[in-house]
Protein backbone atom coordinates (compact mmCIF):
# COMPACT_ATOMS: atom_id res chain seq x y z
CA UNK A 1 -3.82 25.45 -28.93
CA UNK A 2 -1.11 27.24 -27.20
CA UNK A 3 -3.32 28.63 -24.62
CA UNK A 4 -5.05 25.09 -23.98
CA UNK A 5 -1.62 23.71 -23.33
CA UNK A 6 -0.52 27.04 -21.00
CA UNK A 7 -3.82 26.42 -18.99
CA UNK A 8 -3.22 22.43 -18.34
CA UNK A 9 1.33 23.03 -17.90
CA UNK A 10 -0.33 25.63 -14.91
CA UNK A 11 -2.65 23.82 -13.56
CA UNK A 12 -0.42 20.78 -13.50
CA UNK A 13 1.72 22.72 -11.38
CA UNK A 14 -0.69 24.20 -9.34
CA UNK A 15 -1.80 20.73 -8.27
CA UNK A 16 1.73 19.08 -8.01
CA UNK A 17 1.89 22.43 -5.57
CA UNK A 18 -0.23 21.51 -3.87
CA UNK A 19 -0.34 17.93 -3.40
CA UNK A 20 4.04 18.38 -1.99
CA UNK A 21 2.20 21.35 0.81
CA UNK A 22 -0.52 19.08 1.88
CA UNK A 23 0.14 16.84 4.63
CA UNK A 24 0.62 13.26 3.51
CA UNK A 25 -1.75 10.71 5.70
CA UNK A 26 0.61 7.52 5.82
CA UNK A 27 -2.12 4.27 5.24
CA UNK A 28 -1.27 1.56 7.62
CA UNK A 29 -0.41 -1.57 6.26
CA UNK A 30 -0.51 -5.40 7.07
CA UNK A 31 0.71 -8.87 5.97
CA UNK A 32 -2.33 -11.44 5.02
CA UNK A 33 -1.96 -15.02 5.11
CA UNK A 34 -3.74 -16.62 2.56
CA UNK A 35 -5.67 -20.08 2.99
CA UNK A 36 -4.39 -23.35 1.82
CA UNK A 37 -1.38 -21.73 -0.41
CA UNK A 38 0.99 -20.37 2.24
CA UNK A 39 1.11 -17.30 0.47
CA UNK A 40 1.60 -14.20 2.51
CA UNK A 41 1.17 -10.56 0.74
CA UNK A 42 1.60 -7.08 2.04
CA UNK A 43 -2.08 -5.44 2.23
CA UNK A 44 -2.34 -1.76 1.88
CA UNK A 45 -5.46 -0.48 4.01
CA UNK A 46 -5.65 2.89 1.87
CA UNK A 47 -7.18 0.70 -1.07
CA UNK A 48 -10.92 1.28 -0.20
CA UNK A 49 -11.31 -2.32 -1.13
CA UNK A 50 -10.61 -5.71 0.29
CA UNK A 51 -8.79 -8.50 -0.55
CA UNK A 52 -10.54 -11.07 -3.35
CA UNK A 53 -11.30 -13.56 -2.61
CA UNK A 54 -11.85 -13.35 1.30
CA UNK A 55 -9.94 -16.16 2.36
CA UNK A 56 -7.35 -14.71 4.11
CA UNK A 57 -6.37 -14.00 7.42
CA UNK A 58 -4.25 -10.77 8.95
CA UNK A 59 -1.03 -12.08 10.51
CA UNK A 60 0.17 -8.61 11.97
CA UNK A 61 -0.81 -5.73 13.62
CA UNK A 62 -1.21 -1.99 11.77
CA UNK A 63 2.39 -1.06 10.11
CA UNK A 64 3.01 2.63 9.62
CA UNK A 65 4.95 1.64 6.35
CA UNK A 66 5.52 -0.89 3.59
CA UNK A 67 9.57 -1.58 4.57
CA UNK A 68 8.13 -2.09 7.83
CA UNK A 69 5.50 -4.42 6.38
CA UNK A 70 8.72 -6.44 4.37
CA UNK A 71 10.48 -6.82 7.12
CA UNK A 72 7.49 -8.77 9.22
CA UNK A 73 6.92 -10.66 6.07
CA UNK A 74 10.81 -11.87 5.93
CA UNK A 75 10.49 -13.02 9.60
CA UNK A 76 7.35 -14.80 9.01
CA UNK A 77 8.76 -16.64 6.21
CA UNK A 78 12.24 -17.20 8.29
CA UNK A 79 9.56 -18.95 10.26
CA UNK A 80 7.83 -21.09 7.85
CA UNK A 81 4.38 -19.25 8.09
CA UNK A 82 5.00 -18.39 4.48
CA UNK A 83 6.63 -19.79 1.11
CA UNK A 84 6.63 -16.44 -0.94
């Protein structure tokens, strides 16, 4: 048992390692608008998914990060383009 939990306490490092030494690939991000409710949301494109259900509609270009992404979404709401 002790050797089980030696092997996964190394490997667990190994990987946390590696994962700080790799180079981190920032995922742009956007605000959507969704139809009929007002609603805006910050999207992350890194999700290999899209939004559900499709009736939405991007409201801003590619943002490099998501305080960058909250800041567009407080304007647009200082605006009146979105309620929440």
């Amino acid at each position: 048992m002790r050797r089980v939990f030696a092997l996964c306490a190394a490997s667990s490092l190994a990987l946390s390692a590696l994962a700080v030494t790799s180079s981190a690939q920032a995922a742009p991000f956007h605000v959507i608008h969704w139809s009929g409710t007002n609603i805006c949301q910050v999207w992350d494109n890194g999700i290999p998914t899209k939004p559900w259900p499709s009736d939405y509609k991007a409201v801003s270009k590619k943002l490099p990060t998501f305080d960058a992404a909250l800041k567009v979404k407080a304007g647009l709401m200082k605006k009146g383009v979105c309620k929440l």
